[in-house]
Every structure is written in structure tokens, then in C-alpha cells.
N, C-alpha and C. Protein backbone atom coordinates (compact mmCIF):
# COMPACT_ATOMS: atom_id res chain seq x y z
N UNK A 1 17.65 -22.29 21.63
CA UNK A 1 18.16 -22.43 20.28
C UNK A 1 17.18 -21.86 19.26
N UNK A 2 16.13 -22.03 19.38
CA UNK A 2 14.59 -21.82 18.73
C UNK A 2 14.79 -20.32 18.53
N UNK A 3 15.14 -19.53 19.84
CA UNK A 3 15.07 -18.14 19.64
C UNK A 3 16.00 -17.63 18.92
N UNK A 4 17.55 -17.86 19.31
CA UNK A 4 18.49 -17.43 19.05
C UNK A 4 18.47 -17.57 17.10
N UNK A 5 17.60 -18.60 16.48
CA UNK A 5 17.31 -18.95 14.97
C UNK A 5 16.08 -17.95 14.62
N UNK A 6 15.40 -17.53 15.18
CA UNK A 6 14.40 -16.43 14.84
C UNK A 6 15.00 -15.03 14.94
N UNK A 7 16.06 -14.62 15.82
CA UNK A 7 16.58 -13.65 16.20
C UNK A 7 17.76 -13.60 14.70
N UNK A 8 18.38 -14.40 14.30
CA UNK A 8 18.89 -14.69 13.40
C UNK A 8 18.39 -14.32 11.79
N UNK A 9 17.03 -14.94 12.06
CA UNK A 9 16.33 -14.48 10.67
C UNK A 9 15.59 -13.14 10.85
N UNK A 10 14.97 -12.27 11.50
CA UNK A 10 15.03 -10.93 11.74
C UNK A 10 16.41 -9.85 11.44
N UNK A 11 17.09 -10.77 11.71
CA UNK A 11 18.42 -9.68 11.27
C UNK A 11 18.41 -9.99 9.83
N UNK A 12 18.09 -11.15 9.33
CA UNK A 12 18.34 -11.37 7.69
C UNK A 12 17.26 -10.57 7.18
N UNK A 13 16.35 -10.78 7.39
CA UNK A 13 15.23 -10.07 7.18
C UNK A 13 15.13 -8.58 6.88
N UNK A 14 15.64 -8.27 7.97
CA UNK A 14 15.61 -6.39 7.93
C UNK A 14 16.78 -5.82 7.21
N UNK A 15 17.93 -6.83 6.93
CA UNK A 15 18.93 -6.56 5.99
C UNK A 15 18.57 -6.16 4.41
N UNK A 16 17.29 -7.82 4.25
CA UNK A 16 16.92 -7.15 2.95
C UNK A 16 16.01 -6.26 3.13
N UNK A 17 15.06 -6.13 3.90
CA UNK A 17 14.03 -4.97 3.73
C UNK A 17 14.92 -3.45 3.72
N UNK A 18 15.79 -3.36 4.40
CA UNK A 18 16.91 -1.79 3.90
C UNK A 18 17.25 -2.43 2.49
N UNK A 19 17.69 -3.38 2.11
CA UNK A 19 18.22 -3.58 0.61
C UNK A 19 16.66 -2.86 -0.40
N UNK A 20 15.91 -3.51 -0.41
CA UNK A 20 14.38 -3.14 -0.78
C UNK A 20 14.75 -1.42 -1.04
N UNK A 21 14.40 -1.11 0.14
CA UNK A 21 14.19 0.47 0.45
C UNK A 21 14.99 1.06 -0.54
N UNK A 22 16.57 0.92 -0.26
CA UNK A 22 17.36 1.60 -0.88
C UNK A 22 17.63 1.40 -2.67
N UNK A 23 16.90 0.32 -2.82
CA UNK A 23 17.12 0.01 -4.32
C UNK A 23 15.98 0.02 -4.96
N UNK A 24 15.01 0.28 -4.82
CA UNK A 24 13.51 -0.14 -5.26
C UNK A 24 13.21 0.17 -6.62
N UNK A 25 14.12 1.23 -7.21
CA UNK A 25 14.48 1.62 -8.67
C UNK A 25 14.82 0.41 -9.44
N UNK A 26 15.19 -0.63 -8.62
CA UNK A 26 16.01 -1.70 -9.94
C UNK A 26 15.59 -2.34 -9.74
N UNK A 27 15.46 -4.22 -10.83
CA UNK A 27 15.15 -4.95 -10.85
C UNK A 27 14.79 -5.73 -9.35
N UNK A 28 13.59 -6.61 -8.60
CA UNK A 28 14.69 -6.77 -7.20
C UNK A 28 13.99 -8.52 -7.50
N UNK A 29 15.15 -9.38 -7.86
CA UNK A 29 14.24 -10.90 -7.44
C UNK A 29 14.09 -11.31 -6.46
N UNK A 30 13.71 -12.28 -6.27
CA UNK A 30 13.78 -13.52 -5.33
C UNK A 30 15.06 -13.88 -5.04
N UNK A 31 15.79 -14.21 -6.06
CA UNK A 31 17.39 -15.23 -5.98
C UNK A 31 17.94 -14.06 -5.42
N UNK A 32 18.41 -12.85 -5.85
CA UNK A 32 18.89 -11.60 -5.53
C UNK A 32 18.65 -11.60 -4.50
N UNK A 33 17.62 -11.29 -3.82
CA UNK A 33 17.15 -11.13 -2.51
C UNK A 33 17.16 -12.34 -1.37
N UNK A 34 17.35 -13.25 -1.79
CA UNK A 34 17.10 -14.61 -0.95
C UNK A 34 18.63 -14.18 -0.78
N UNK A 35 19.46 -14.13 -1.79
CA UNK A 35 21.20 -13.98 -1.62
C UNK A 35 21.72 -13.57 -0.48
N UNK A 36 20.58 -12.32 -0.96
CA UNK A 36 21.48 -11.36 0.16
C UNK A 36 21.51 -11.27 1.95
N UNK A 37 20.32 -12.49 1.75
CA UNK A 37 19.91 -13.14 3.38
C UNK A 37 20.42 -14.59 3.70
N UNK A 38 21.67 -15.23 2.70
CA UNK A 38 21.93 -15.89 2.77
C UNK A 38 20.90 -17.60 2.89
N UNK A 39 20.06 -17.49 2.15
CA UNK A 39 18.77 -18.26 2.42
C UNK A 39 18.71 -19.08 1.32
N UNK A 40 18.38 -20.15 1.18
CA UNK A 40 18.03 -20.67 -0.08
C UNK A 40 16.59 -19.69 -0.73
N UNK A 41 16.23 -19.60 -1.42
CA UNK A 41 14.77 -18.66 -1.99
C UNK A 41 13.51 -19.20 -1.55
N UNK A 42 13.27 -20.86 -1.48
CA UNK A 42 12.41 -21.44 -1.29
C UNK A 42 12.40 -20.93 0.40
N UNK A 43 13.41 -20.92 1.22
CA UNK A 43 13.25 -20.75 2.84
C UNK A 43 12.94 -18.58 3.27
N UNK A 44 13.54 -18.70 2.21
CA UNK A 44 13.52 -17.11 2.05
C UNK A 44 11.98 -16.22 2.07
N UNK A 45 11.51 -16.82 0.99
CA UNK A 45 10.15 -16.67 0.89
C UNK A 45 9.02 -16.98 2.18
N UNK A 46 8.96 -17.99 2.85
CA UNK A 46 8.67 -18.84 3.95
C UNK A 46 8.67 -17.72 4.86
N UNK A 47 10.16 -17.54 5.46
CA UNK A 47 10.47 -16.56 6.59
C UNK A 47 10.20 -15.12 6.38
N UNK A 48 10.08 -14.77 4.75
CA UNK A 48 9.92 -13.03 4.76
C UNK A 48 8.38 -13.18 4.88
N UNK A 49 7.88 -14.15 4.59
CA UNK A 49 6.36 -13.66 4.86
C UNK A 49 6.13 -14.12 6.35
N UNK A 50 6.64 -14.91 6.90
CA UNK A 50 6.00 -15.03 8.48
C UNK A 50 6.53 -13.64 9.31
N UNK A 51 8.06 -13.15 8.87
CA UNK A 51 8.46 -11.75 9.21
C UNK A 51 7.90 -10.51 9.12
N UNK A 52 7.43 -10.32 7.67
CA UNK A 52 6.92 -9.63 7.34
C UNK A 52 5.30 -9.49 6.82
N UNK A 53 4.73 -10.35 7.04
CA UNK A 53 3.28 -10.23 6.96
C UNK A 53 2.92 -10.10 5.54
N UNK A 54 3.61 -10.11 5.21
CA UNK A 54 2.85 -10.16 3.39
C UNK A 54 3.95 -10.90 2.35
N UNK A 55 3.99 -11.44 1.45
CA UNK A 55 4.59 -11.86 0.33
C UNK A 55 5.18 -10.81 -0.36
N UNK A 56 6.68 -11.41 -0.78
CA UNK A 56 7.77 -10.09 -1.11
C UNK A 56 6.85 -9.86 -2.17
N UNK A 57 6.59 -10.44 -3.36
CA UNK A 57 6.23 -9.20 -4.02
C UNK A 57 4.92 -8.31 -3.68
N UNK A 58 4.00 -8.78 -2.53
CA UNK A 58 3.57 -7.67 -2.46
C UNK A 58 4.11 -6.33 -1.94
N UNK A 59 4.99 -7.11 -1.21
CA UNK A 59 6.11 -6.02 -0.52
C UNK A 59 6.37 -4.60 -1.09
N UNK A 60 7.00 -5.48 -2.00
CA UNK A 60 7.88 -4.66 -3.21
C UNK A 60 6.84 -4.00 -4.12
N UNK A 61 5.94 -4.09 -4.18
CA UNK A 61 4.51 -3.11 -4.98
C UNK A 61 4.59 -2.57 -4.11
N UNK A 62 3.84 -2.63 -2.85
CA UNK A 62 3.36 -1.80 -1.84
C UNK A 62 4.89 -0.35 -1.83
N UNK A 63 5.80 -0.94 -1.28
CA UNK A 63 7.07 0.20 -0.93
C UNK A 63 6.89 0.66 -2.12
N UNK A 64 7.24 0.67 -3.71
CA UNK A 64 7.00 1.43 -5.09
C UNK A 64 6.02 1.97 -4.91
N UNK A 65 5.10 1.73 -4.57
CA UNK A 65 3.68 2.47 -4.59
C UNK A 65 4.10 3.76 -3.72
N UNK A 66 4.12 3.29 -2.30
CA UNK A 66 4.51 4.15 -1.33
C UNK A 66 5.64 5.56 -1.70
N UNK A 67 6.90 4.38 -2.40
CA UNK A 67 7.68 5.70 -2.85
C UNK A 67 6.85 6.59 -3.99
N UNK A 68 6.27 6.18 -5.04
CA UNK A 68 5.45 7.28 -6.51
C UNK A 68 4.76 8.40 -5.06
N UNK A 69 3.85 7.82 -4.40
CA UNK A 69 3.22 9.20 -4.06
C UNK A 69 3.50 9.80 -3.37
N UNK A 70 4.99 9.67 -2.70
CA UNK A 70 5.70 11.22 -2.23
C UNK A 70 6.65 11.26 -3.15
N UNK A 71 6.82 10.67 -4.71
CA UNK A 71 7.52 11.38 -5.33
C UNK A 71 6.24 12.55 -6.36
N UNK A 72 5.05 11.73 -6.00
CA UNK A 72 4.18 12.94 -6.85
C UNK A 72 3.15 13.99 -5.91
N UNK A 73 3.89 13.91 -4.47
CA UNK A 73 3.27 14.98 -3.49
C UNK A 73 4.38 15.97 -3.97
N UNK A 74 5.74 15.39 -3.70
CA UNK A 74 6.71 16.42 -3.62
C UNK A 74 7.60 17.23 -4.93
N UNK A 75 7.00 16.38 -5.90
CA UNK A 75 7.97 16.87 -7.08
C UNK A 75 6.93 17.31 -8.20
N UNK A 76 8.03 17.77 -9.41
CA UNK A 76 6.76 18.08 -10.56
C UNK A 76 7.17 17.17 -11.90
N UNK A 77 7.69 15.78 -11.04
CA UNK A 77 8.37 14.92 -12.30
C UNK A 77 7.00 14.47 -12.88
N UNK A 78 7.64 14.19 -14.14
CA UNK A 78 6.28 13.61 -15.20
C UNK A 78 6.11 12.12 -14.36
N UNK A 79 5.00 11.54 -15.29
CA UNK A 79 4.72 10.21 -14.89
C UNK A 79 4.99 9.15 -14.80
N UNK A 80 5.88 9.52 -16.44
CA UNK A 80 6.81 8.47 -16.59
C UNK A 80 8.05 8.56 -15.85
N UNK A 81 8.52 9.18 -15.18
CA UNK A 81 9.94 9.95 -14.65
C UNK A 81 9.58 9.24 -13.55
N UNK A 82 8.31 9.08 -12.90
CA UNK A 82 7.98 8.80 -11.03
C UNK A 82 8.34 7.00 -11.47
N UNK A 83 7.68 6.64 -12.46
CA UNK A 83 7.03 5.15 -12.91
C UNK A 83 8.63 5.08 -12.71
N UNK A 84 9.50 5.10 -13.62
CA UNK A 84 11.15 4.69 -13.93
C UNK A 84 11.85 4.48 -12.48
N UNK A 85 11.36 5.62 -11.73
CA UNK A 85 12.26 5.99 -10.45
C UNK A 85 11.89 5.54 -9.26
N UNK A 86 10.35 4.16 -9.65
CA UNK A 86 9.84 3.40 -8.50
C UNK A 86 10.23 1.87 -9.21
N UNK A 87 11.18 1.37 -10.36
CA UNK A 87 11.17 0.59 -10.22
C UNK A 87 10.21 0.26 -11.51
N UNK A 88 9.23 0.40 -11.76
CA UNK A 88 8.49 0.02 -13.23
C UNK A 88 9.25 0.25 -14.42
N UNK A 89 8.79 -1.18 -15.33
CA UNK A 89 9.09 -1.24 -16.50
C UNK A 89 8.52 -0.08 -18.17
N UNK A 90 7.52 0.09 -17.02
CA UNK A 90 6.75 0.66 -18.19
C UNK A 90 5.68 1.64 -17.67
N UNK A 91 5.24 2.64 -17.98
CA UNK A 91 4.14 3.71 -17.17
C UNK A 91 3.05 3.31 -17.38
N UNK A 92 2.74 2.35 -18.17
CA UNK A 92 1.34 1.61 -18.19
C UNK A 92 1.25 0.76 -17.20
N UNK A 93 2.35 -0.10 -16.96
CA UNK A 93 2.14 -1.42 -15.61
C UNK A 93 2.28 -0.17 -14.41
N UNK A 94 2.72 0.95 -14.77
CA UNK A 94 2.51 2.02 -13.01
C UNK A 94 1.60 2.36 -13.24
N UNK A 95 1.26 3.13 -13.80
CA UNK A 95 -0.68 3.38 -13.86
C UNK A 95 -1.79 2.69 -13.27
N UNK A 96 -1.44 1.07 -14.07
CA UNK A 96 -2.33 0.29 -14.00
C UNK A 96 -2.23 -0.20 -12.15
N UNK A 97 -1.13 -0.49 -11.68
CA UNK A 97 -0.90 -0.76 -9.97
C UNK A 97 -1.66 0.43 -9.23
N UNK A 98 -0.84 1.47 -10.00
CA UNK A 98 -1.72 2.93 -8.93
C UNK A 98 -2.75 3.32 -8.90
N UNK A 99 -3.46 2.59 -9.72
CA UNK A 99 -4.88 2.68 -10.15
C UNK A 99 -5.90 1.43 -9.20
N UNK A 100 -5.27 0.59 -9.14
CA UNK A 100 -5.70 -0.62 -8.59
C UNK A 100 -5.76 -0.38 -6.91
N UNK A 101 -4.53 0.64 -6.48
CA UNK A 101 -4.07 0.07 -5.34
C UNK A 101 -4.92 1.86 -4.65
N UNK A 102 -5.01 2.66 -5.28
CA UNK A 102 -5.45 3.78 -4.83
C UNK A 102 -6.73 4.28 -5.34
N UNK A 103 -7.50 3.85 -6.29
CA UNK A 103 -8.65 4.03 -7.08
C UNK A 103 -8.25 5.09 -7.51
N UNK A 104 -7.25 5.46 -7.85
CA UNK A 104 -6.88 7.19 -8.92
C UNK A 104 -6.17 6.93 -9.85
N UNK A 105 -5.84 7.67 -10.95
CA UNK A 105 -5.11 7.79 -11.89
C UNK A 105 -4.08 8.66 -11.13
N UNK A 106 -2.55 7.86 -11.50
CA UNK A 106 -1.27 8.70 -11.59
C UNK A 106 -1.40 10.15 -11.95
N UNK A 107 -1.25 10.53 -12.70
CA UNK A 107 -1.99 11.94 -13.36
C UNK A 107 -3.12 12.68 -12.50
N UNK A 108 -4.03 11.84 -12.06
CA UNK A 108 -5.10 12.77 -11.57
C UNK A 108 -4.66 12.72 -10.25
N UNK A 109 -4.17 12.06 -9.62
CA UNK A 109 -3.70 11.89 -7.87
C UNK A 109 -2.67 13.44 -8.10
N UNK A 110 -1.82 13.58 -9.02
CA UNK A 110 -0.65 14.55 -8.92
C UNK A 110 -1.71 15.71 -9.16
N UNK A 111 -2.48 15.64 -9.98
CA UNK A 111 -3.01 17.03 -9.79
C UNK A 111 -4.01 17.55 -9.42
N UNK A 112 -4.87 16.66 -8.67
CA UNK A 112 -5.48 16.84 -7.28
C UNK A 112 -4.58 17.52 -6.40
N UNK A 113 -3.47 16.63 -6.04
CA UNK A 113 -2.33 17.21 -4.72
C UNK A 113 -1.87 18.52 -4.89
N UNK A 114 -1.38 18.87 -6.09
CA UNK A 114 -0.60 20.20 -6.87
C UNK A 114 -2.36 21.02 -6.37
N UNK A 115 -2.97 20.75 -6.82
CA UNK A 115 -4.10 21.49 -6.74
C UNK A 115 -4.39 21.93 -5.53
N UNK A 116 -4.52 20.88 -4.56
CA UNK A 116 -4.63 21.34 -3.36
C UNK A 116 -3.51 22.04 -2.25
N UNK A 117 -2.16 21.55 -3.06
CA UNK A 117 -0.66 22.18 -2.21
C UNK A 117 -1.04 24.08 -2.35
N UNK A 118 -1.21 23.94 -4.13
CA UNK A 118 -1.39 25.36 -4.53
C UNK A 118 -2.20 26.46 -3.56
N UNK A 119 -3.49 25.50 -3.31
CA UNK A 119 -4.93 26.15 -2.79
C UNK A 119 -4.23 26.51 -1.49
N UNK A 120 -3.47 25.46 -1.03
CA UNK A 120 -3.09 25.52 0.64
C UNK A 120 -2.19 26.64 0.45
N UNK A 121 -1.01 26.45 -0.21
CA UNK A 121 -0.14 27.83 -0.25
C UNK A 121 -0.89 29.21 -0.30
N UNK A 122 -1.51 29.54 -0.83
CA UNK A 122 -2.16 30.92 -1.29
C UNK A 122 -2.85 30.85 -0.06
N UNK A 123 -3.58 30.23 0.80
CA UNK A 123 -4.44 30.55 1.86
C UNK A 123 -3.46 30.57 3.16
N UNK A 124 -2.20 30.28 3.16
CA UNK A 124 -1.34 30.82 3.86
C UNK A 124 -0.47 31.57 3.71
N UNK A 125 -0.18 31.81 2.56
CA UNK A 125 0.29 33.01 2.42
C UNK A 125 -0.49 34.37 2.22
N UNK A 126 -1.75 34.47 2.24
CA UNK A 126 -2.58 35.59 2.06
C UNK A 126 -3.81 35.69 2.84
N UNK A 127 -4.39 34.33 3.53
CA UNK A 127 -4.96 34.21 4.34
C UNK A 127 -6.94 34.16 4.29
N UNK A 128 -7.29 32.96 4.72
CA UNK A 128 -8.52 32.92 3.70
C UNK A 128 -9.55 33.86 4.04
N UNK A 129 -10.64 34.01 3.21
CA UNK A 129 -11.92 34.99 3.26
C UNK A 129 -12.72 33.90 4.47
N UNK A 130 -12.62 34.63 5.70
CA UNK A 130 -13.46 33.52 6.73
C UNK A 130 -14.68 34.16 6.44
N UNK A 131 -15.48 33.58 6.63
CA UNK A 131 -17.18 33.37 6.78
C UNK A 131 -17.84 32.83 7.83
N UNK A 132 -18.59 33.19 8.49
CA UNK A 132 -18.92 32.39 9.39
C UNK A 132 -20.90 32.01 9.17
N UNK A 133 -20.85 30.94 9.35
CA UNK A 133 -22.13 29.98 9.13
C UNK A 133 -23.02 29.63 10.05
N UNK A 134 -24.31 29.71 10.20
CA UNK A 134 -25.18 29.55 11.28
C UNK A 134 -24.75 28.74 12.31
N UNK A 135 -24.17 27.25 11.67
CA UNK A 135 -23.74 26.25 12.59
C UNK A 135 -22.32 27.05 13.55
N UNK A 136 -21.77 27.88 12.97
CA UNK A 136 -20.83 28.06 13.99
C UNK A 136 -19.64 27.44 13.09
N UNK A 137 -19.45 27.62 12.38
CA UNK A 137 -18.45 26.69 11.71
C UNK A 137 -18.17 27.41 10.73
N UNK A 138 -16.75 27.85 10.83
CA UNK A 138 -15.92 28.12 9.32
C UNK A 138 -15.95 28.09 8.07
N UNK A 139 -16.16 28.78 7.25
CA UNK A 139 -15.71 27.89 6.11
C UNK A 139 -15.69 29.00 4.92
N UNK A 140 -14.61 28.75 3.61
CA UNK A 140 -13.70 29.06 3.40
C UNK A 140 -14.18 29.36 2.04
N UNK A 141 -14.66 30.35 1.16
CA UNK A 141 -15.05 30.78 -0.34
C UNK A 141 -16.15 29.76 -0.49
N UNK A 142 -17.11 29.95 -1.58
CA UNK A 142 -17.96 29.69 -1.60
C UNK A 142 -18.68 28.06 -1.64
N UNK A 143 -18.46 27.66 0.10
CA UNK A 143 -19.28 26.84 1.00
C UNK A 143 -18.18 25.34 0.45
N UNK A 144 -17.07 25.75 0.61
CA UNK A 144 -16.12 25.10 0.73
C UNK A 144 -15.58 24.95 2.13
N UNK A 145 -15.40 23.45 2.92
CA UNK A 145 -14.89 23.46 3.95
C UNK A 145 -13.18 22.82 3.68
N UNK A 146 -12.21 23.63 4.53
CA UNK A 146 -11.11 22.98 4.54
C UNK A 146 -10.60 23.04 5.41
N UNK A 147 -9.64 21.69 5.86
CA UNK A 147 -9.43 22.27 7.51
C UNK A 147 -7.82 21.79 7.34
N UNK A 148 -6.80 22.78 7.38
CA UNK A 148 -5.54 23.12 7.93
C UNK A 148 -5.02 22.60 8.90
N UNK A 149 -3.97 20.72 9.33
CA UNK A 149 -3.76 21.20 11.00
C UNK A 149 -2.78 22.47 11.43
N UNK A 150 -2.59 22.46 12.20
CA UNK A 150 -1.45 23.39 12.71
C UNK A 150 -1.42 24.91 12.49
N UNK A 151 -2.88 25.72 12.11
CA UNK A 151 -2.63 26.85 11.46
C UNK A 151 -3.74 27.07 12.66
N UNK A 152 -3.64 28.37 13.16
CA UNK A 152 -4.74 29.06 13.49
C UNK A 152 -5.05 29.96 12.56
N UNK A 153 -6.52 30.42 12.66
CA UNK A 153 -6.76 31.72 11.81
C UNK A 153 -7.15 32.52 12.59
N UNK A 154 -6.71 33.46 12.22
CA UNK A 154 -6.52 34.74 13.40
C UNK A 154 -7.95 35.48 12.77
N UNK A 155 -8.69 36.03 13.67
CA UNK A 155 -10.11 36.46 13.51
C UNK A 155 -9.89 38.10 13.84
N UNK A 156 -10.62 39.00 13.47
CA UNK A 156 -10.62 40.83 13.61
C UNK A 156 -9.39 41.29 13.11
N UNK A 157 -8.96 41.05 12.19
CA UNK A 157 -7.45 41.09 11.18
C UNK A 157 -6.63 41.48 12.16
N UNK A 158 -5.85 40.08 13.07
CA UNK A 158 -5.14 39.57 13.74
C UNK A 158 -3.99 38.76 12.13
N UNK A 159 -2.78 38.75 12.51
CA UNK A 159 -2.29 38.16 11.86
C UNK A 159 -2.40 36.72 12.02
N UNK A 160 -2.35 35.49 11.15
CA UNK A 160 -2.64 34.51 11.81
C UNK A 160 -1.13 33.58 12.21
N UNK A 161 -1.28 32.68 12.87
CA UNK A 161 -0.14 32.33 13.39
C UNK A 161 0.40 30.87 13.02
N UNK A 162 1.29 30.00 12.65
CA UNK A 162 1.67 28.95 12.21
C UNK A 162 2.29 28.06 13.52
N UNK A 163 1.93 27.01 13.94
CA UNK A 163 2.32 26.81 14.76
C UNK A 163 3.64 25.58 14.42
């Protein structure tokens, strides 16, 4: 009986964690969410953290968090545009989380990444100035190391190959 009631709340469970996922843009409570697992909130709470290992709202930071930085690997939305579209009220309370939870600024994380997507594009599409260094080791304009997975660099102007 014991199991068949744990097996029970895993299915409630992962019902709301897809609810989570798919809505993370909107408001998400407790009552809302306890609802939708059919739970009172007080039992709700209880079981999503023995289920899930952390307390919904850290939950629900953590997944927002998670969604901003592949919306600011992959896109060129402003800050406030990522903040709105994870669910924040305000681009100061996203700042202030992404700041806390990553030691970066929103702003400076996006253009670090842009910076480095850029650097990466151009060195595969044109292919970098290799150098080679006493140690035996690569490395890439002036005494910059970067390391590419999945790329070979083709050495004696060999084209290089993408795997």
C-alpha cells in the first residue's frame, strides 16, 4: 500500500514539474500548484521536497534561472525581454537572482557568451593562426588558449574538419 501511495505521488509530482517547465513565464503559487496535484498545499510542499530535493520555490528560481541563460546563449533579446520571459516581475529582482546564483551580471554573462560565440564562429569559419609553443601545446593569437570540442585543426593547410 506504502508503495503503490509513493508511486502515486511521483506521478503528481512530475505532473507539476511539466506544469513548472511549460509555464515558468507566469505567476506559479503554491495553491495553483498544490491544485494541480490534487494535494492540499501544506502536503504538497512536504512531498515536492522529499520528491524533489529542494523546496518549490527554489525550484522555480533554479528552472527561471536555467531557462534566462539559454535564452541569453541563444538569442539577442534585451534583458528585460529574457527577465519577462523567465517569469520575473521586474529586471532588477532578475539581475539581482542572476547575480546571486551565477556571480555575473545579466548583461555581462550575454556578452561574454556573444563574445565568445562570435570569437568561436570566425575561428571556424576561417580557421585559427596555430602557433606552436615549446610545451607542445597549441595556442591561438597572442598566448591565448582555447580549446574547441569536436573540431580538429588541420595542420600544413589541410582543411580542417568538424566532426
Amino acid at each position: 500500500m506504502e508503495n503503490q501511495t509513493t508511486n502515486h505521488h511521483k506521478v503528481r509530482i512530475h505532473k507539476v514539474l511539466a506544469y513548472i517547465q511549460n509555464n515558468i513565464n507566469k505567476p506559479l503559487t503554491l495553491e495553483r500548484l498544490a491544485s494541480i496535484s490534487y494535494l492540499s498545499p501544506y502536503h504538497f510542499h512536504r512531498i515536492f521536497k522529499s520528491e524533489v530535493g529542494e523546496n518549490l520555490n527554489s525550484h522555480i528560481k533554479r528552472v527561471r534561472l536555467e531557462n534566462a541563460i539559454i535564452q541569453l546563449q541563444n538569442t539577442s533579446h534585451s534583458i528585460t525581454d529574457v527577465a519577462y520571459a523567465c517569469g520575473y516581475q521586474s529586471c532588477a529582482a532578475f539581475s539581482k537572482a542572476f547575480k546571486q546564483r551565477f556571480k555575473v551580471s545579466p548583461l555581462n554573462y550575454q556578452r561574454k557568451y556573444q563574445s565568445k560565440k562570435n570569437k568561436r564562429s570566425a575561428l571556424e569559419i576561417h580557421g585559427p593562426l596555430l602557433h606552436h609553443t615549446t610545451a607542445n601545446q597549441d595556442t591561438y593569437g597572442p598566448g591565448e588558449n582555447l580549446s574547441y570540442p569536436n573540431v580538429i585543426i588541420a595542420k600544413n593547410n589541410l582543411p580542417k574538419i568538424r566532426l
